[in-house]
N, C-alpha and C. Protein backbone atom coordinates (compact mmCIF):
# COMPACT_ATOMS: atom_id res chain seq x y z
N UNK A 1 0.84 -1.17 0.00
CA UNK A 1 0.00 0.00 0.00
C UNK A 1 0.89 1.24 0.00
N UNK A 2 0.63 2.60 -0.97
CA UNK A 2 1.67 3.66 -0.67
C UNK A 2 0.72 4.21 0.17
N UNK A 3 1.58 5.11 0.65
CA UNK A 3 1.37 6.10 1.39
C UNK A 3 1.40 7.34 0.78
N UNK A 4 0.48 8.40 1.08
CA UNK A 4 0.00 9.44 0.53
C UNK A 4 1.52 10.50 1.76
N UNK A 5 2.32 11.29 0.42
CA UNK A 5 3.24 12.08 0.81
C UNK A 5 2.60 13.52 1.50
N UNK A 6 2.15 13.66 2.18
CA UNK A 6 1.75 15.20 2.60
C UNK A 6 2.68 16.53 2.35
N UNK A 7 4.15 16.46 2.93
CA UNK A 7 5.14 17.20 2.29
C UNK A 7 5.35 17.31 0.98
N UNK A 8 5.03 16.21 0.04
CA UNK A 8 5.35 15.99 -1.46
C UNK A 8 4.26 16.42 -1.92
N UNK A 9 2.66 16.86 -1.43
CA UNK A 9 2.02 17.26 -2.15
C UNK A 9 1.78 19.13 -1.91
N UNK A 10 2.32 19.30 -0.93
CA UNK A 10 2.67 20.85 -0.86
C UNK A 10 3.84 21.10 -1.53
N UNK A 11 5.06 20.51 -2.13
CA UNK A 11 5.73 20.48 -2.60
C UNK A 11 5.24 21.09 -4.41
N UNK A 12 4.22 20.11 -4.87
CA UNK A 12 4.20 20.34 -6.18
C UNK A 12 2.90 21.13 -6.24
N UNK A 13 1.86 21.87 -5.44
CA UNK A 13 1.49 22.89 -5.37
C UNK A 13 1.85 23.99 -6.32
N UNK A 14 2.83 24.79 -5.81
CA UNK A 14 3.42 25.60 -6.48
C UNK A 14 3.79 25.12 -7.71
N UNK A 15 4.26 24.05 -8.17
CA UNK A 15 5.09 23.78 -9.49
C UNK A 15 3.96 23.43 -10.49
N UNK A 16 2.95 22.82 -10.02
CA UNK A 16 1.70 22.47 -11.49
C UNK A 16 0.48 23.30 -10.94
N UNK A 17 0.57 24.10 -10.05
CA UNK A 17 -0.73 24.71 -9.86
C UNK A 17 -1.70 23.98 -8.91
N UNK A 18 -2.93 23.88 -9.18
CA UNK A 18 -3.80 22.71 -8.68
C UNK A 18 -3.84 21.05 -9.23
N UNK A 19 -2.77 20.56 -8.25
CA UNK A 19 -3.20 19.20 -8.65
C UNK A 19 -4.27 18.31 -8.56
N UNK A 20 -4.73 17.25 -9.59
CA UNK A 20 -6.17 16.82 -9.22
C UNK A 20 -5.43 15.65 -8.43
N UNK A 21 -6.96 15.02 -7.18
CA UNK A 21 -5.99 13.98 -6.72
C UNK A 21 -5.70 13.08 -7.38
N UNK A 22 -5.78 12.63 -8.85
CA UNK A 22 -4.45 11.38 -9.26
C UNK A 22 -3.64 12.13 -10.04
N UNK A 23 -3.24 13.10 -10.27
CA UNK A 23 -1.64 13.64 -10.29
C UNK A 23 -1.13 13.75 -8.75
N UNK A 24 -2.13 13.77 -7.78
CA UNK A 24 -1.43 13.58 -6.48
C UNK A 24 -1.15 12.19 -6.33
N UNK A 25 -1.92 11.06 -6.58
CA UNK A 25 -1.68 9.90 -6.11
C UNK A 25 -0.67 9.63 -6.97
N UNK A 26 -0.41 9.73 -8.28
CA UNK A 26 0.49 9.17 -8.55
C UNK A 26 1.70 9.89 -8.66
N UNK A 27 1.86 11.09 -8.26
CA UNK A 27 3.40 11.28 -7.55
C UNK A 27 3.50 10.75 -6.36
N UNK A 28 2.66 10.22 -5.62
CA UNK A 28 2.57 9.81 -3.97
C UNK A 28 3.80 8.62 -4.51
N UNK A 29 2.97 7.74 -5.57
CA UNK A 29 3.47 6.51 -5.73
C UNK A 29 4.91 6.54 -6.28
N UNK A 30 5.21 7.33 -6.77
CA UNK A 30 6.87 7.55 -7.89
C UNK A 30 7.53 7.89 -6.64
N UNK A 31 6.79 8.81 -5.53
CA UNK A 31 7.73 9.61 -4.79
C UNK A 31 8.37 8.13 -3.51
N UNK A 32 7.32 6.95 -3.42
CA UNK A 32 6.98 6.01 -2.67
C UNK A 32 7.88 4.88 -2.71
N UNK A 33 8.15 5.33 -4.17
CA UNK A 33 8.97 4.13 -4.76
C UNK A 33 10.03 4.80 -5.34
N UNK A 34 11.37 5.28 -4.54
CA UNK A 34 12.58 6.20 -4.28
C UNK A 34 12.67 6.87 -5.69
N UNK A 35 10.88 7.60 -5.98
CA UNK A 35 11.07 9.00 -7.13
C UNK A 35 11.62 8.09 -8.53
N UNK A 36 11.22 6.64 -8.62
CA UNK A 36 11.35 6.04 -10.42
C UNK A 36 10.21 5.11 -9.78
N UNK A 37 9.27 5.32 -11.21
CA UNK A 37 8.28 3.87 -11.66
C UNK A 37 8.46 3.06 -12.95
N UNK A 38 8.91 2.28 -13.16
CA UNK A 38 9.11 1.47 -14.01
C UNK A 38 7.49 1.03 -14.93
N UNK A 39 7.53 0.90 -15.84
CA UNK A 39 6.23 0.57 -16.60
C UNK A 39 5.50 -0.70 -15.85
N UNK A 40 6.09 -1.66 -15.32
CA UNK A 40 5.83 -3.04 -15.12
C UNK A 40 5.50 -2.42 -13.42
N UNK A 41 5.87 -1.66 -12.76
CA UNK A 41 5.66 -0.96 -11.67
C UNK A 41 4.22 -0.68 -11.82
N UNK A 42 4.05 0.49 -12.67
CA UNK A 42 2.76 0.75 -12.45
C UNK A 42 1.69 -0.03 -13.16
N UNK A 43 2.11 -1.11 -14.01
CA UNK A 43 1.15 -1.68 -14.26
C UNK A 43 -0.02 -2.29 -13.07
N UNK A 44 1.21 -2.48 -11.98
CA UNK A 44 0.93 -2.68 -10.27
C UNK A 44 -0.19 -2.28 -10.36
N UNK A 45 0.79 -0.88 -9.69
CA UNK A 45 0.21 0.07 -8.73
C UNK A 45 -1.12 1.23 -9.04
N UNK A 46 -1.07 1.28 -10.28
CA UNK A 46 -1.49 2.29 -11.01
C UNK A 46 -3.55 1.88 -11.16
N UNK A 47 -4.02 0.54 -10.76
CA UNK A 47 -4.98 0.22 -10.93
C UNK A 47 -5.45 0.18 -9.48
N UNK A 48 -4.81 -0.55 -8.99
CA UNK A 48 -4.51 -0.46 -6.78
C UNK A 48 -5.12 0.86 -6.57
N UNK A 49 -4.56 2.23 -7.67
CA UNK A 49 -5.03 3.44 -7.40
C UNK A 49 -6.30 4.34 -8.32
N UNK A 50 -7.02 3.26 -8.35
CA UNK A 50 -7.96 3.82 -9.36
C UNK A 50 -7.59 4.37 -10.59
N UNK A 51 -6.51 4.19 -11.04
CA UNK A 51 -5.78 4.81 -12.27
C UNK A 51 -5.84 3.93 -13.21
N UNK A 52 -6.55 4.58 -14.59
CA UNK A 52 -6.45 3.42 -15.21
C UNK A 52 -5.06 3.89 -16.48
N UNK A 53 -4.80 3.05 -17.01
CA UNK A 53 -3.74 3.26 -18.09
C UNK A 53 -4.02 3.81 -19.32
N UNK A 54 -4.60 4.53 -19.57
CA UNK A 54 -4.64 5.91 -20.22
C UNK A 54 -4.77 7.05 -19.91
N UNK A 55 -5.43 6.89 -18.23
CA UNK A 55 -5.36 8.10 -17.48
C UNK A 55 -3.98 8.30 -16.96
N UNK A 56 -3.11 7.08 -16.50
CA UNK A 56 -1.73 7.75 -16.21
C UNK A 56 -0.84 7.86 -16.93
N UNK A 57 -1.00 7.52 -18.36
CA UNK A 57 -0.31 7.68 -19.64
C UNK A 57 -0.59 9.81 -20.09
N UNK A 58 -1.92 10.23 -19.64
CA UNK A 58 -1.98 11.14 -20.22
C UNK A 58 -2.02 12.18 -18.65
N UNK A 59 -1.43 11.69 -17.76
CA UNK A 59 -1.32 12.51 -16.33
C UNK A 59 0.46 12.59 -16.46
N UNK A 60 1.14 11.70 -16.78
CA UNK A 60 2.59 11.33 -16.98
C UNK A 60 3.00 12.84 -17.67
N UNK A 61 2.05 12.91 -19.29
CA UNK A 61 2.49 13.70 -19.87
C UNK A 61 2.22 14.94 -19.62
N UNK A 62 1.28 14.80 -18.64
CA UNK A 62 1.12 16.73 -17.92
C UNK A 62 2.35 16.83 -17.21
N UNK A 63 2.35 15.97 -16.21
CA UNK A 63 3.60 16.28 -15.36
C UNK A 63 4.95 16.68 -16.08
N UNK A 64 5.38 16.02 -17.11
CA UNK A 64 6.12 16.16 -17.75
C UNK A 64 6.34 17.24 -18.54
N UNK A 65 5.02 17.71 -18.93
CA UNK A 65 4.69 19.34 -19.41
C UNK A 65 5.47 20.33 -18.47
N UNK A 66 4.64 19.76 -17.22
CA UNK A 66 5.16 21.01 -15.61
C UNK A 66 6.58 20.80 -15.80
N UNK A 67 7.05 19.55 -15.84
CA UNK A 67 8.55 19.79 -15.24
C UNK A 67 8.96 19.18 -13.94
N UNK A 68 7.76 17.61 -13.66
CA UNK A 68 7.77 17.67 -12.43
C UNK A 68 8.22 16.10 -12.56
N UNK A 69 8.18 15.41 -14.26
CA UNK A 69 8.66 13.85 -14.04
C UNK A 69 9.23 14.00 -15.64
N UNK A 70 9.95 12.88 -15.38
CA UNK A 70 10.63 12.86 -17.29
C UNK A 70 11.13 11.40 -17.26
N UNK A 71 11.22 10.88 -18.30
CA UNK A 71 11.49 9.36 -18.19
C UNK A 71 13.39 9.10 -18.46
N UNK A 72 13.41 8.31 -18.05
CA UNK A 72 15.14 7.53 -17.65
C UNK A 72 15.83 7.03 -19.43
N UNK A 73 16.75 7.36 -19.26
CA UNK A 73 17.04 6.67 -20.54
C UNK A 73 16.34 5.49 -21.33
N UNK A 74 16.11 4.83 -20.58
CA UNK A 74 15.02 3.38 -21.04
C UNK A 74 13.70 3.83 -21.51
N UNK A 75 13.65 4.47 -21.20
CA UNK A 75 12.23 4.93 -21.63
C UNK A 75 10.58 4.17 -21.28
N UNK A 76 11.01 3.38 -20.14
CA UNK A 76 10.18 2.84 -19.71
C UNK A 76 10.41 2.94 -17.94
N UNK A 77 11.09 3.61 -17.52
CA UNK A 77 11.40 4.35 -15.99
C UNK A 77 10.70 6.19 -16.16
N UNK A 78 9.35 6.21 -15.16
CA UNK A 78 8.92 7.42 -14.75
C UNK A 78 10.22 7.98 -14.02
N UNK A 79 10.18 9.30 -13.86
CA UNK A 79 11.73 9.49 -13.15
C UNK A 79 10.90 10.85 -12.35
N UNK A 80 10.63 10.95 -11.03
CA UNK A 80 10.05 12.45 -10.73
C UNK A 80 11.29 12.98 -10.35
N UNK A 81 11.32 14.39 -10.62
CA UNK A 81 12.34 15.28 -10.18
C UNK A 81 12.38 15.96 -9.01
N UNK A 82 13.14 16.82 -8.61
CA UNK A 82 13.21 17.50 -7.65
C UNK A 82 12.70 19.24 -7.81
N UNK A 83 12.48 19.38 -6.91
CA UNK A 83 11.96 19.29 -5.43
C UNK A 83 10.75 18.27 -5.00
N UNK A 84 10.04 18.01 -6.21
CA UNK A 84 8.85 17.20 -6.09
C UNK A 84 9.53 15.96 -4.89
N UNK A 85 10.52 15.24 -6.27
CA UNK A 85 11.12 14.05 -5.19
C UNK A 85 11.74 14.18 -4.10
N UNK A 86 11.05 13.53 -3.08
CA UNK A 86 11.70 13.64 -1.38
C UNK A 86 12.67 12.68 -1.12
N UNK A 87 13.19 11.53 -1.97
CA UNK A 87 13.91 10.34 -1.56
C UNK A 87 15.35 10.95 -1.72
């Protein structure tokens, strides 16, 4: 089960504006899992959180708009950044 970051969601406040809660839950989860989700990760986690896989396919790419996740060379590692990431 993650745990919902309270510091991590005042954190990205300021950086995307109003987050809805599953751009909150699912930075909870990247931030949960030391700030990388692997595709096979959230295939997990991402349903566990009411998220379905086109909603976090097209929440990924907001964040990524903000500036708040970008993917790993592989291209299949979510990568959240900092300040967002607390790990």
């Amino acid at each position: 089960m993650h745990r919902v970051c309270v510091i991590c969601l005042g954190l990205l406040a300021p950086v995307v504006g109003h987050a809805t809660p599953a751009q909150d839950a699912l930075i909870a989860a990247v931030n949960e899992s030391d700030c990388t989700l692997t595709t096979a990760e959230a295939n997990e986690v991402m349903p566990r959180l009411g998220i379905s896989r086109p909603e976090a396919i097209a929440l990924s790419r907001k964040l990524m708009q903000d500036g708040v996740v970008t993917f790993a060379d592989d291209e299949e590692t979510l990568v959240l950044l900092p300040p967002v990431c607390t790990k």
